[in-house]
PDB file of N, CA and C in Angstrom:
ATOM      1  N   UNK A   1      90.204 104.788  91.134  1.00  0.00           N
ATOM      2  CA  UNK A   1      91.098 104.399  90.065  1.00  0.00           C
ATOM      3  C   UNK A   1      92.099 105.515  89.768  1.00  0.00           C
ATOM      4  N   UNK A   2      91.881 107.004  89.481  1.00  0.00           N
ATOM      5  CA  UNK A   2      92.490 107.501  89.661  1.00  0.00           C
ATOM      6  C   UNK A   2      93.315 107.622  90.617  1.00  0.00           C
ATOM      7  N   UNK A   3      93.260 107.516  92.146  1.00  0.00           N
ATOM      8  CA  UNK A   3      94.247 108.077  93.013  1.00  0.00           C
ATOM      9  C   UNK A   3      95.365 106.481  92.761  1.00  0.00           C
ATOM     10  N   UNK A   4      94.936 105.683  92.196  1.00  0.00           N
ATOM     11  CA  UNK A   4      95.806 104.569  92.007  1.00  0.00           C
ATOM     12  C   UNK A   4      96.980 105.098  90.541  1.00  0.00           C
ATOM     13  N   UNK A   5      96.421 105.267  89.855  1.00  0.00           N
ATOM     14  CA  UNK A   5      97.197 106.041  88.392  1.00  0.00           C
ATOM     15  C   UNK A   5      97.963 107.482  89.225  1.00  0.00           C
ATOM     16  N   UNK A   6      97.430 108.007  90.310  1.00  0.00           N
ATOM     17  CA  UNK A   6      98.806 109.209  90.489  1.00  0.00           C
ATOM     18  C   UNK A   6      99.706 108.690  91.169  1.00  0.00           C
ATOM     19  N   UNK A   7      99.514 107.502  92.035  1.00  0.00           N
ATOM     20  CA  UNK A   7     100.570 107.021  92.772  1.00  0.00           C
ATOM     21  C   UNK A   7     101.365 106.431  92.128  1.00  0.00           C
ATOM     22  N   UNK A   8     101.085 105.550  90.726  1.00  0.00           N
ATOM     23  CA  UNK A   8     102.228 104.985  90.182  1.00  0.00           C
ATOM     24  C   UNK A   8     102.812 106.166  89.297  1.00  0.00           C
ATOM     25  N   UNK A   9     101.879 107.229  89.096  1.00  0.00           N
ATOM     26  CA  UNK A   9     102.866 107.960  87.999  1.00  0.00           C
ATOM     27  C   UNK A   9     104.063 108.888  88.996  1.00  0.00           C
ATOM     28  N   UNK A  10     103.664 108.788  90.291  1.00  0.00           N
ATOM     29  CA  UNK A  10     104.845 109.406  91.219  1.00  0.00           C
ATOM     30  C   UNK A  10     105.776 108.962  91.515  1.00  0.00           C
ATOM     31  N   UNK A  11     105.342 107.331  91.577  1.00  0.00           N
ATOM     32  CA  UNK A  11     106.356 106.046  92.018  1.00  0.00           C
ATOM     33  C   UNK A  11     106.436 105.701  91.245  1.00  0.00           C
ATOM     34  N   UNK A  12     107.145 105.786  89.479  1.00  0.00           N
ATOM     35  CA  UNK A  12     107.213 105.006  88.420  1.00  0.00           C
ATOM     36  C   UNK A  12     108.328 104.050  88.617  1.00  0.00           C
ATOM     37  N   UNK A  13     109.060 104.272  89.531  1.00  0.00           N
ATOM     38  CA  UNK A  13     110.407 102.806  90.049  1.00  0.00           C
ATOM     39  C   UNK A  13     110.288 101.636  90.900  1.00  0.00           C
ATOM     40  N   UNK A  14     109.415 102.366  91.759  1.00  0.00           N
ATOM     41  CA  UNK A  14     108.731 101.626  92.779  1.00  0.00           C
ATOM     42  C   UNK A  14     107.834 100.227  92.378  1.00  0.00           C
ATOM     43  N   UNK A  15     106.887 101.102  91.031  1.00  0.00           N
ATOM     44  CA  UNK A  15     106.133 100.166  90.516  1.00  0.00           C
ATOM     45  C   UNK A  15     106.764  99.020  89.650  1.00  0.00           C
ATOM     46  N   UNK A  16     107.722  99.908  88.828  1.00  0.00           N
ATOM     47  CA  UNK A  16     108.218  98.624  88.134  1.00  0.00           C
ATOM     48  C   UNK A  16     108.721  97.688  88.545  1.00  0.00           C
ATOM     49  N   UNK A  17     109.554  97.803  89.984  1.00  0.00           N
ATOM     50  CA  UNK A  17     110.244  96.859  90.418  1.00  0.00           C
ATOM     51  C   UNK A  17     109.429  96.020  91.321  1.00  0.00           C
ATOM     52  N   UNK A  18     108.072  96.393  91.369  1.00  0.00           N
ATOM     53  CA  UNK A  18     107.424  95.900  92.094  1.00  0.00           C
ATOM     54  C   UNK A  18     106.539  94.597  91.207  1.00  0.00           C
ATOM     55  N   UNK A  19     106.649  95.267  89.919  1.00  0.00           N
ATOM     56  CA  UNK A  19     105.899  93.951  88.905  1.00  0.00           C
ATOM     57  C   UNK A  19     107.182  92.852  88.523  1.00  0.00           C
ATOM     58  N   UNK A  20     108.461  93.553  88.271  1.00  0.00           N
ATOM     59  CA  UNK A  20     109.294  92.773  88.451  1.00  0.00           C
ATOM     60  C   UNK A  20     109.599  91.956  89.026  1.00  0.00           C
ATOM     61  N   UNK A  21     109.833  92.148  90.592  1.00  0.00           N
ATOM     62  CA  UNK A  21     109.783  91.294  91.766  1.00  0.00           C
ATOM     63  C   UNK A  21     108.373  90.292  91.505  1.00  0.00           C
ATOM     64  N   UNK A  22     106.982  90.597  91.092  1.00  0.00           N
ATOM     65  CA  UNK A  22     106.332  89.562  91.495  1.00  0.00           C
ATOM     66  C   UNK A  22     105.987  88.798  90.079  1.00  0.00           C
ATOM     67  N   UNK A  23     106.696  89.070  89.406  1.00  0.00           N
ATOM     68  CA  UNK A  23     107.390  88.835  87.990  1.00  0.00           C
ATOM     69  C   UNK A  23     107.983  87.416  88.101  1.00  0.00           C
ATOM     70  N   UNK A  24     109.121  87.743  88.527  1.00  0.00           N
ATOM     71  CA  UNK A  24     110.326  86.318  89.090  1.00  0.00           C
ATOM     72  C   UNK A  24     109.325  85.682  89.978  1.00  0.00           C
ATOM     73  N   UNK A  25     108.665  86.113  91.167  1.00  0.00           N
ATOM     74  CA  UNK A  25     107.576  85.218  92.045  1.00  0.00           C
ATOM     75  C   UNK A  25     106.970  83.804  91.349  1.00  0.00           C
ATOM     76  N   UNK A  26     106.287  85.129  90.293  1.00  0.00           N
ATOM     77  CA  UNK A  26     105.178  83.707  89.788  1.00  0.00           C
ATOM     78  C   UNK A  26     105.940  82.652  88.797  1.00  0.00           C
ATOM     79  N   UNK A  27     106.788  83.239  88.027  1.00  0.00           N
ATOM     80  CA  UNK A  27     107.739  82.528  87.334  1.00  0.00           C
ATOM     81  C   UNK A  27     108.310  81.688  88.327  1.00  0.00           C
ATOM     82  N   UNK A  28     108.701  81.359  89.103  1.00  0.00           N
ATOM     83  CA  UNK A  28     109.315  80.622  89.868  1.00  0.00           C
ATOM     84  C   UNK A  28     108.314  79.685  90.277  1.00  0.00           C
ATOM     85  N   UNK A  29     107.468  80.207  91.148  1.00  0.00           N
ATOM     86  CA  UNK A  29     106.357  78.975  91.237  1.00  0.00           C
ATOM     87  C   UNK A  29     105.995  78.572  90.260  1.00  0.00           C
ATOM     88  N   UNK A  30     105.095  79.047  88.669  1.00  0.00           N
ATOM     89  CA  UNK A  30     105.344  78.068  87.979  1.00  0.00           C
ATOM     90  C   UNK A  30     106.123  77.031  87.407  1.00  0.00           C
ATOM     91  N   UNK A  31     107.324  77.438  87.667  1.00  0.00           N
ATOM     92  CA  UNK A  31     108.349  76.503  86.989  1.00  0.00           C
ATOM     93  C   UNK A  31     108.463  75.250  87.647  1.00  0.00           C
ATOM     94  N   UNK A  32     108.548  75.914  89.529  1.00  0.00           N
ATOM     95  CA  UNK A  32     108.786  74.735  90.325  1.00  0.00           C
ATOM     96  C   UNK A  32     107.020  73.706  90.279  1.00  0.00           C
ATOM     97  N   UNK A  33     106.215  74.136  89.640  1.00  0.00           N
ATOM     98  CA  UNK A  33     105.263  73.093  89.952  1.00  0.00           C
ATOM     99  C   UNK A  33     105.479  72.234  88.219  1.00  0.00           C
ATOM    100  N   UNK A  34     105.549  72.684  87.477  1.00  0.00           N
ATOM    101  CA  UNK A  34     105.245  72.329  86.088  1.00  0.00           C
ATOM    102  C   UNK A  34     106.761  71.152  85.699  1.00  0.00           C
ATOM    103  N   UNK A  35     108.039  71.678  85.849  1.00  0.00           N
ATOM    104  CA  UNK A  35     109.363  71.188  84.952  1.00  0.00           C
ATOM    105  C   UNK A  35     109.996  71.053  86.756  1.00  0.00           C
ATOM    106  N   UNK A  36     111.183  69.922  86.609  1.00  0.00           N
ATOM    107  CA  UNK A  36     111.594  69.155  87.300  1.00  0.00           C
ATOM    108  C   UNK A  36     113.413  70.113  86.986  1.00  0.00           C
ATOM    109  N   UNK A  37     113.590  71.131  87.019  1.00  0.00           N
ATOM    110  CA  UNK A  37     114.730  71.527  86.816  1.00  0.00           C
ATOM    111  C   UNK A  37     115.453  71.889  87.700  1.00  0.00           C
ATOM    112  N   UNK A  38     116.855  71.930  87.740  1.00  0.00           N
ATOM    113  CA  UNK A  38     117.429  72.583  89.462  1.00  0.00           C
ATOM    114  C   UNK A  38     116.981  74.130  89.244  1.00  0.00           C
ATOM    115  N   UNK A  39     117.579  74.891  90.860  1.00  0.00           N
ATOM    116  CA  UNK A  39     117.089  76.055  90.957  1.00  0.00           C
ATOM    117  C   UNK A  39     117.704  77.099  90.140  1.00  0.00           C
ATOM    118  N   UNK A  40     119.359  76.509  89.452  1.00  0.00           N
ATOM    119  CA  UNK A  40     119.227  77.552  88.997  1.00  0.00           C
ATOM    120  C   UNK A  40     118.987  78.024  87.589  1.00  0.00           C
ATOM    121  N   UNK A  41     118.462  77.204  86.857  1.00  0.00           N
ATOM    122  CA  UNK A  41     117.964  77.197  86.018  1.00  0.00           C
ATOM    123  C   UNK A  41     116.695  77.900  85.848  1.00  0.00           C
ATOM    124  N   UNK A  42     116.120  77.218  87.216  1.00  0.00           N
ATOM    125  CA  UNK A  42     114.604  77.942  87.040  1.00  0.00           C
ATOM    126  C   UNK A  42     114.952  79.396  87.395  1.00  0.00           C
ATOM    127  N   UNK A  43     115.790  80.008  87.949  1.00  0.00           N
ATOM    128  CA  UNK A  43     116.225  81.294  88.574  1.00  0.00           C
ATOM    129  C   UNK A  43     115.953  81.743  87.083  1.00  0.00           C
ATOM    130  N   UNK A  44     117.277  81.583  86.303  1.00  0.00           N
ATOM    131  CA  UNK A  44     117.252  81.814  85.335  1.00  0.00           C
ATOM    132  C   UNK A  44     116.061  82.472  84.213  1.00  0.00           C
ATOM    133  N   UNK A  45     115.407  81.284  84.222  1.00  0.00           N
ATOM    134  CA  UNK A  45     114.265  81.319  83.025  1.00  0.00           C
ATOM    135  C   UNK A  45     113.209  82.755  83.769  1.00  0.00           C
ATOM    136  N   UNK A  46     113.095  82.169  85.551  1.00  0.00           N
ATOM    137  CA  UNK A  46     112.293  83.297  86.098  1.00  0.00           C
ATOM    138  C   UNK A  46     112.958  84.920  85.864  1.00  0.00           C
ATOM    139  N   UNK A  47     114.170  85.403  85.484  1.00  0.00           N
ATOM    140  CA  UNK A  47     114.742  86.595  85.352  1.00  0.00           C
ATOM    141  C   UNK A  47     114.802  86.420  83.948  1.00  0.00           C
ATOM    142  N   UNK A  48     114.517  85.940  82.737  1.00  0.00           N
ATOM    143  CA  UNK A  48     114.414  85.977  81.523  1.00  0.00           C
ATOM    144  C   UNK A  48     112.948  86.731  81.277  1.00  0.00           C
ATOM    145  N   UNK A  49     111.828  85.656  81.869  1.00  0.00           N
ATOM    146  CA  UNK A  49     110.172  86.378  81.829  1.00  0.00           C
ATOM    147  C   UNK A  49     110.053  87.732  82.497  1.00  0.00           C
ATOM    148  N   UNK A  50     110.725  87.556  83.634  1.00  0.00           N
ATOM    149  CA  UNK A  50     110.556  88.901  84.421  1.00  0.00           C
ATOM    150  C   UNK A  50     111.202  90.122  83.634  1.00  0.00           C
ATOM    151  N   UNK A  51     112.219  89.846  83.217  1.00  0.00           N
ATOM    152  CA  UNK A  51     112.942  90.635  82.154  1.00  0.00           C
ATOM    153  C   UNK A  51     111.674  91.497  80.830  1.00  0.00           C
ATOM    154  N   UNK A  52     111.370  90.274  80.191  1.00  0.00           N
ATOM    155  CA  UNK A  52     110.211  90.129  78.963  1.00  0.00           C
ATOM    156  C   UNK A  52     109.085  90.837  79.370  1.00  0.00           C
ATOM    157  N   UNK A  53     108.369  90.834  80.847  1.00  0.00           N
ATOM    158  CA  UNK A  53     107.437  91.795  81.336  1.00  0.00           C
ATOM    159  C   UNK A  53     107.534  92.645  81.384  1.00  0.00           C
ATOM    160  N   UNK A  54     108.816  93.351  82.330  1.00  0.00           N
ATOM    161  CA  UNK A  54     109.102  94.467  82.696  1.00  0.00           C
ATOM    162  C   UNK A  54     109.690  95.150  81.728  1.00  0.00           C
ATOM    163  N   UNK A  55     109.754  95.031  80.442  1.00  0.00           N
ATOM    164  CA  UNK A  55     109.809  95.307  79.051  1.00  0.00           C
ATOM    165  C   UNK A  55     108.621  96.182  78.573  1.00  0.00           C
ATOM    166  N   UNK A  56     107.592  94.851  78.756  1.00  0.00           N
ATOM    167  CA  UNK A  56     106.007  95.032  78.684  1.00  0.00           C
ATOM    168  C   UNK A  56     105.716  96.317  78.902  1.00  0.00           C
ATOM    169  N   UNK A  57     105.839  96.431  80.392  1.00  0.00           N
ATOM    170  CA  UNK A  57     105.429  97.282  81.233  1.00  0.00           C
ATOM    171  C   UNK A  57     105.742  99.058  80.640  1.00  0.00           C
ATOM    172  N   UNK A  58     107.198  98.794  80.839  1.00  0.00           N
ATOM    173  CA  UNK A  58     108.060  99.961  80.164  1.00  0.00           C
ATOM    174  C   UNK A  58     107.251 100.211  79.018  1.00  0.00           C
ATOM    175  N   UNK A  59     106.881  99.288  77.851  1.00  0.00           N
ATOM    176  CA  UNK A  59     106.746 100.009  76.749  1.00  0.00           C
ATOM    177  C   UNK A  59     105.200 100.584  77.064  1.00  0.00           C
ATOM    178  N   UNK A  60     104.348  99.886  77.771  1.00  0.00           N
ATOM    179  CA  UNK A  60     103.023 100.726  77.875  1.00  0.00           C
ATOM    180  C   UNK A  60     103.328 102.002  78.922  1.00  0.00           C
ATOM    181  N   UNK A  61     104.041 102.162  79.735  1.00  0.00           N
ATOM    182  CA  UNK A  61     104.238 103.295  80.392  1.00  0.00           C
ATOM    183  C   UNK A  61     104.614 104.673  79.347  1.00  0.00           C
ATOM    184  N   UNK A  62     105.497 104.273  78.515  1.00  0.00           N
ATOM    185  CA  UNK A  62     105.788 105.061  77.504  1.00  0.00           C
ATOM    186  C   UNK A  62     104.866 105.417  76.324  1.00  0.00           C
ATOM    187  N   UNK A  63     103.863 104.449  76.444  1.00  0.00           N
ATOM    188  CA  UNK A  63     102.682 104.774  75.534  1.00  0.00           C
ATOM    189  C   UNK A  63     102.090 105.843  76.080  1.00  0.00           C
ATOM    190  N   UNK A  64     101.889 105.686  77.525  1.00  0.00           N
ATOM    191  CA  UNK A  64     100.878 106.132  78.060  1.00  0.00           C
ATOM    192  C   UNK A  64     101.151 107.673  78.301  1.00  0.00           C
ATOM    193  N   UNK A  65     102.596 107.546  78.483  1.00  0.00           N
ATOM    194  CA  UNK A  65     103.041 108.817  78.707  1.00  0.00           C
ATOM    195  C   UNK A  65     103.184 109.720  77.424  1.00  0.00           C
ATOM    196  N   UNK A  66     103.187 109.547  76.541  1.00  0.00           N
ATOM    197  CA  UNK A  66     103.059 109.930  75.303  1.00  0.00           C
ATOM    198  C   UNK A  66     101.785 110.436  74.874  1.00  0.00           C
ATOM    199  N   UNK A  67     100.428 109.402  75.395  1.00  0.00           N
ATOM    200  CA  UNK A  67      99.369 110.296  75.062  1.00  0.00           C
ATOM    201  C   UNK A  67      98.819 111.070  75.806  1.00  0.00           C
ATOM    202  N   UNK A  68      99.859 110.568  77.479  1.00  0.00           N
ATOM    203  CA  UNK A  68      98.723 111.288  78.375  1.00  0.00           C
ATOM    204  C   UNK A  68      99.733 113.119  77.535  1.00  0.00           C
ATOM    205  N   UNK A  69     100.547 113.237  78.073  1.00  0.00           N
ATOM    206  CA  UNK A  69     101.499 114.260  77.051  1.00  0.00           C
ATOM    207  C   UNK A  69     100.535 115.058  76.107  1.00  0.00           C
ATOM    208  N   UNK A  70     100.035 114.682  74.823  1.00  0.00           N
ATOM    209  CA  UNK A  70      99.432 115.094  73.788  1.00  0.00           C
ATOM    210  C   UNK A  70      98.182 115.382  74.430  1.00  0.00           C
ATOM    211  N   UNK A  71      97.547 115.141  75.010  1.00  0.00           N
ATOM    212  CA  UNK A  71      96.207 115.385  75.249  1.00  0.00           C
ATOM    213  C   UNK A  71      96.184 116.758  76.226  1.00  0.00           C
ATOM    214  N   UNK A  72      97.320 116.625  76.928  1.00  0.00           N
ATOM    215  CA  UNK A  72      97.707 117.430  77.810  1.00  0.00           C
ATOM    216  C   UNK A  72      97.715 118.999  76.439  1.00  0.00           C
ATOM    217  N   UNK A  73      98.437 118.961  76.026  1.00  0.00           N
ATOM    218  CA  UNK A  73      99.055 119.926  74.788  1.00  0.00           C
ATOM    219  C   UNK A  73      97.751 120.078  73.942  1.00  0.00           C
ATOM    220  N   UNK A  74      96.617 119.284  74.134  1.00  0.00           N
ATOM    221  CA  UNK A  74      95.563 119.710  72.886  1.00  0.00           C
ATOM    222  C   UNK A  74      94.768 120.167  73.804  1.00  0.00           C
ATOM    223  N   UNK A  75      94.753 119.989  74.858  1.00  0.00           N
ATOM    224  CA  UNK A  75      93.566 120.315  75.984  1.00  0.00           C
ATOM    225  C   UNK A  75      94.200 122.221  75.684  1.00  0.00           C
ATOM    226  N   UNK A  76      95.151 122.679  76.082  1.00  0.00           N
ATOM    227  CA  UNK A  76      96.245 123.976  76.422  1.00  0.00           C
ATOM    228  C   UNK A  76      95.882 124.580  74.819  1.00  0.00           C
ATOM    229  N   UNK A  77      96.082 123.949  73.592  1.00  0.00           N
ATOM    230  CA  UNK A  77      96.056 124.682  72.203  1.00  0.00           C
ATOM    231  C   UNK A  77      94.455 124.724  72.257  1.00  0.00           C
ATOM    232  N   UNK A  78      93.370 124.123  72.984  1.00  0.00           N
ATOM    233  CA  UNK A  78      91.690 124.520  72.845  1.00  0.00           C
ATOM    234  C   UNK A  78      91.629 125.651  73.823  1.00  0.00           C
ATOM    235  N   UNK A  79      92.252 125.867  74.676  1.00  0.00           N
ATOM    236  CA  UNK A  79      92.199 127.008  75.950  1.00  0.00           C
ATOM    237  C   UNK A  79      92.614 128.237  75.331  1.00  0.00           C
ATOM    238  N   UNK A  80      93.103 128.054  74.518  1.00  0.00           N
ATOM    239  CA  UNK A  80      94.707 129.029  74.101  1.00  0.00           C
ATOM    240  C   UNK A  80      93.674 129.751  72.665  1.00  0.00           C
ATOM    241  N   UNK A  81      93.022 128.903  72.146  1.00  0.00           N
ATOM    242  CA  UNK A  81      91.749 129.574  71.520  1.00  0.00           C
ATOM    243  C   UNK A  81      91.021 130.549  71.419  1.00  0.00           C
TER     244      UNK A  81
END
């Protein structure tokens, strides 16, 4: 699990565009099985969700990076002791 968490924190572009891309994927297949709409509509709606995820994503990356950050800095102020 870890060597999976250093690769995305190396590839943080890679990854996003990679949830992105399969973002629009599934959005698309759902649309085309569920609603009877032309494609580009469903294009559409699929780069609206994918949009709304990769939002998602961003804001927990920024969480994460924030505490991994602080913990980092409290680990250094207990050493520093």
């Amino acid at each position: 699990m870890e060597s999976v968490q250093s690769w995305i924190s190396e590839h943080k572009l890679i990854s996003i565009g990679t949830v992105w891309a399969a973002a629009i994927g599934a959005s698309m297949t759902h649309s085309r099985a569920r609603t009877p709409l032309k494609p580009s509509l469903r294009l559409i709606h699929a780069r609206m969700h994918a949009q709304a995820v990769t939002l998602a994503v961003l804001s927990g990356a920024a969480a994460y990076h924030y505490y991994e950050k602080r913990a980092e800095e409290n680990t250094m102020a207990e050493i520093a002791k």
